[in-house]
Every structure is written in C-alpha cells, then in structure tokens.
N, C-alpha and C. Protein backbone atom coordinates (compact mmCIF):
# COMPACT_ATOMS: atom_id res chain seq x y z
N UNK A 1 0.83 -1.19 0.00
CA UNK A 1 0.00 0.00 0.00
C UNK A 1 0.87 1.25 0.00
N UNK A 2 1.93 0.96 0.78
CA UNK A 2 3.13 2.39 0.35
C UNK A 2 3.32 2.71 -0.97
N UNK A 3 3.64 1.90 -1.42
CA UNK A 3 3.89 2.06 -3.18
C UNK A 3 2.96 2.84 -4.01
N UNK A 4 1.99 2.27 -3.44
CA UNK A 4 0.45 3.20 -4.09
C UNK A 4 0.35 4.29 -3.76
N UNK A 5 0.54 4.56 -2.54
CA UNK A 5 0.27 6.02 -1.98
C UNK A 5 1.31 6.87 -2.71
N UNK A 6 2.50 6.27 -2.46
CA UNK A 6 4.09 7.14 -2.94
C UNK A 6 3.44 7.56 -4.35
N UNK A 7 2.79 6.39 -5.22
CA UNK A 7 2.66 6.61 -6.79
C UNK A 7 1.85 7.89 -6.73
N UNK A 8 0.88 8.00 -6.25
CA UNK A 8 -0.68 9.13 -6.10
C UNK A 8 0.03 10.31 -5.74
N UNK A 9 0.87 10.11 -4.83
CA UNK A 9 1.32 11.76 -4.40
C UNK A 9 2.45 12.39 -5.44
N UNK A 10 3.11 11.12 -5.82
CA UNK A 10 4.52 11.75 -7.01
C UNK A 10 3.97 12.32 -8.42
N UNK A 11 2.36 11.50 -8.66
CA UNK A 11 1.50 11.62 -10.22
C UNK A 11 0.92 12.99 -9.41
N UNK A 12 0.63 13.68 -8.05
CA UNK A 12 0.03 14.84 -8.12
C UNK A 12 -1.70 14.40 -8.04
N UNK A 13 -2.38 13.24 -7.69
CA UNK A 13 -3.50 12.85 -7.83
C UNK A 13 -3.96 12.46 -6.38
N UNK A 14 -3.41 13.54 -5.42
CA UNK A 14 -3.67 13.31 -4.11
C UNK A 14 -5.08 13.82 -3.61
N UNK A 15 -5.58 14.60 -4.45
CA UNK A 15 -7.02 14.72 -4.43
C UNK A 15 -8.30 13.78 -4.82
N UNK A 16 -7.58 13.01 -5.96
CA UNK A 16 -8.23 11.64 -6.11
C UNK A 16 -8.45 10.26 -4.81
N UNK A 17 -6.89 10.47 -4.49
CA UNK A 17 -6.94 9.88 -3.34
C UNK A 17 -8.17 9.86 -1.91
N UNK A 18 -7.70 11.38 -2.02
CA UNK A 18 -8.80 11.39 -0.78
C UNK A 18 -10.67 11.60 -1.16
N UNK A 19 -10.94 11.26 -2.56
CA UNK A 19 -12.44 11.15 -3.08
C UNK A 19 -12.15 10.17 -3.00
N UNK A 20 -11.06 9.06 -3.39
CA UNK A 20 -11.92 7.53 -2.93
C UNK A 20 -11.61 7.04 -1.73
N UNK A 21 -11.01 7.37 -1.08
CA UNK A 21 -11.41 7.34 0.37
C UNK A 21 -12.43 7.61 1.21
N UNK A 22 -13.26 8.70 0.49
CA UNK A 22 -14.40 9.52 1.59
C UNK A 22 -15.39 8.51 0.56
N UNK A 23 -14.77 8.50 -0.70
CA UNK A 23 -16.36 7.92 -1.30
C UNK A 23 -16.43 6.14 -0.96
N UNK A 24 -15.36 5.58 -0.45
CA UNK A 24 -15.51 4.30 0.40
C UNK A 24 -15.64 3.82 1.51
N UNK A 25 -15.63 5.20 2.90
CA UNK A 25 -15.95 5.29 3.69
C UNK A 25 -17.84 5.88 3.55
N UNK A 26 -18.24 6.51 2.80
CA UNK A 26 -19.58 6.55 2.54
C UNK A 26 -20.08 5.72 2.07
N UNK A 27 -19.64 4.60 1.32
CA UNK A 27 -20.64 3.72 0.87
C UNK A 27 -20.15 2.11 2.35
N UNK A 28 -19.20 2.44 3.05
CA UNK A 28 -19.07 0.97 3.73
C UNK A 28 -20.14 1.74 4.90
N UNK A 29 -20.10 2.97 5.13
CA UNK A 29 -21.16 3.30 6.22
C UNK A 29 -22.42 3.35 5.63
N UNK A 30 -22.75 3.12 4.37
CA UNK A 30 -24.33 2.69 3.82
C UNK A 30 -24.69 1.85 3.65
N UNK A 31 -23.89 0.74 3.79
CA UNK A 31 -24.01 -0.84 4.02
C UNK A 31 -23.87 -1.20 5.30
N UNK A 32 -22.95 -0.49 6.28
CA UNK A 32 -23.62 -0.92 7.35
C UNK A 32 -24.87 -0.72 8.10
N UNK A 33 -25.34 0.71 7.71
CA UNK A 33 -26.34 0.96 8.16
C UNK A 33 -27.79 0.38 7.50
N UNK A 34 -27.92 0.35 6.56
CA UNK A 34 -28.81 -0.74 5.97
C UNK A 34 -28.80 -2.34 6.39
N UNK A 35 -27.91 -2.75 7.02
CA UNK A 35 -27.50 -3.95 7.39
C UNK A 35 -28.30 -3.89 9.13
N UNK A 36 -27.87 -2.89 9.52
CA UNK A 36 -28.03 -2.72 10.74
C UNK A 36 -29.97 -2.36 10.96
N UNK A 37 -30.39 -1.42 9.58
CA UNK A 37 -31.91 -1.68 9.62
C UNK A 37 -32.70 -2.52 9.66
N UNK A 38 -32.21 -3.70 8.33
CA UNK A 38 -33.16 -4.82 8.12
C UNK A 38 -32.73 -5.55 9.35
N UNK A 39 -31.80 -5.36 10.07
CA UNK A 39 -31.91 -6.58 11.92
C UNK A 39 -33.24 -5.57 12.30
N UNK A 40 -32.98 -4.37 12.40
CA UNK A 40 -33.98 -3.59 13.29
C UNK A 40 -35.60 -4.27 12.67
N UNK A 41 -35.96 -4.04 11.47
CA UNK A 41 -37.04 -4.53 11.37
C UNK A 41 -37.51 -6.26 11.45
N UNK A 42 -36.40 -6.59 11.18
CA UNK A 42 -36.62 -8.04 11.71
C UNK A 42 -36.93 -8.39 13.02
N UNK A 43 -36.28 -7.36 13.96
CA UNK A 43 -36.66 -7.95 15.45
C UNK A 43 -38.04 -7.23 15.64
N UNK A 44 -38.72 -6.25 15.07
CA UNK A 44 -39.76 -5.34 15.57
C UNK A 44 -40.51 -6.59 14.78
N UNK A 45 -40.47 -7.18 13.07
CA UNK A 45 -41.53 -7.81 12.87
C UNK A 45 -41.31 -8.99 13.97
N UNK A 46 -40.50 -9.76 14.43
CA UNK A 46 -40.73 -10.99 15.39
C UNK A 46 -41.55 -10.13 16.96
N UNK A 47 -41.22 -9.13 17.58
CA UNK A 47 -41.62 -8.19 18.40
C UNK A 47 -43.68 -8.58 17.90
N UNK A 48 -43.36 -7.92 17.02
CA UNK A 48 -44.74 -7.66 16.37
C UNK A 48 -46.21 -9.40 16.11
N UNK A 49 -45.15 -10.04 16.10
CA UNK A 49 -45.74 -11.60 15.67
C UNK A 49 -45.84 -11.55 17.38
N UNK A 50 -44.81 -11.97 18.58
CA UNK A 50 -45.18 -12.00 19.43
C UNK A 50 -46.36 -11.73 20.28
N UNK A 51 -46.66 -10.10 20.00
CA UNK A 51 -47.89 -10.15 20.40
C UNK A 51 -49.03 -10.33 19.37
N UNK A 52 -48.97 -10.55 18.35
CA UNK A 52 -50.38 -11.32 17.97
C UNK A 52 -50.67 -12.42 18.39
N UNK A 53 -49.57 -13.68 18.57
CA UNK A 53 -49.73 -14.66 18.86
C UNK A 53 -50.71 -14.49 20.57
N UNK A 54 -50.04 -13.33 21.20
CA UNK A 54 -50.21 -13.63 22.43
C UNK A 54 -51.93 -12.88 22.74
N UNK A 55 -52.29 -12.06 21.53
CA UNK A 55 -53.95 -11.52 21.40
C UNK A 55 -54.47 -12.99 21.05
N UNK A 56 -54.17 -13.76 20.12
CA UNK A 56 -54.62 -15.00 19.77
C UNK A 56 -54.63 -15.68 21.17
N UNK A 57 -53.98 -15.72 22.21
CA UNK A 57 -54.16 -16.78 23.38
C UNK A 57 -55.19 -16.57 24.17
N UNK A 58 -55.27 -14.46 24.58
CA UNK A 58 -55.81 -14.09 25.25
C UNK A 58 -57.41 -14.21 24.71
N UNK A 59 -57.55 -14.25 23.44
CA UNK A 59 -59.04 -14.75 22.80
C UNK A 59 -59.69 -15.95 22.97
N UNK A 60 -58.93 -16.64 23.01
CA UNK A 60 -59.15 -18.07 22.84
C UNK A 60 -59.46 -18.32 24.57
N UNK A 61 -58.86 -17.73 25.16
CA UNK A 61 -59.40 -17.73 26.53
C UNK A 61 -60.57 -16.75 27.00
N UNK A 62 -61.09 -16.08 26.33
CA UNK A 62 -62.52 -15.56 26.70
C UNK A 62 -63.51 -16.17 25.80
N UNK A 63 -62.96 -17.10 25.17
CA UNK A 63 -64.41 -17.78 24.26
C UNK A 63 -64.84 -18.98 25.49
C-alpha cells in the first residue's frame, strides 16, 4: 500500500486519493447501516408476531 500512496502523491493525484477514500468510507457506512436496519425490522416484525400470537391466546381464553 506504500507504493500506491508514494505513486498518487509523485502523479500529483492526491485529491483523487482522498475522493476515494471519503467515497468508500460513505458507501461501507451505507451498508452498514442498511445492514443494521433490516436486523432492526426483523426484530420489531418478530416483536410484532409475538404479540399477535399472544392476542390470539388471550381470545381463545374468553371464548
């Protein structure tokens, strides 16, 4: 990775450098956070099944 860097700064393309840096730190933080949503809605839909199941018990016990 030295080599690369040395190459970018000697070609003068040290501004390139740091757009794909910010632009790969923006997209690994948009994959994590999308990653990190679909858990969120996964646990709210199991959250969510929980208590239906548990309206379904409480019915079945006033019939």
């Amino acid at each position: 990775m030295d080599e690369l860097t040395k190459t970018i700064v000697e070609r003068g393309d040290l501004a390139h450098l740091a757009l794909f840096l910010w632009a790969s730190g923006a997209s690994a933080l948009l994959v994590w956070s999308l990653k990190e949503m679909a858990a969120g809605n996964k646990r709210f839909n199991d959250f969510v099944s929980e208590i239906a199941s548990l309206n379904r018990l409480f019915r079945k016990g006033d019939e």
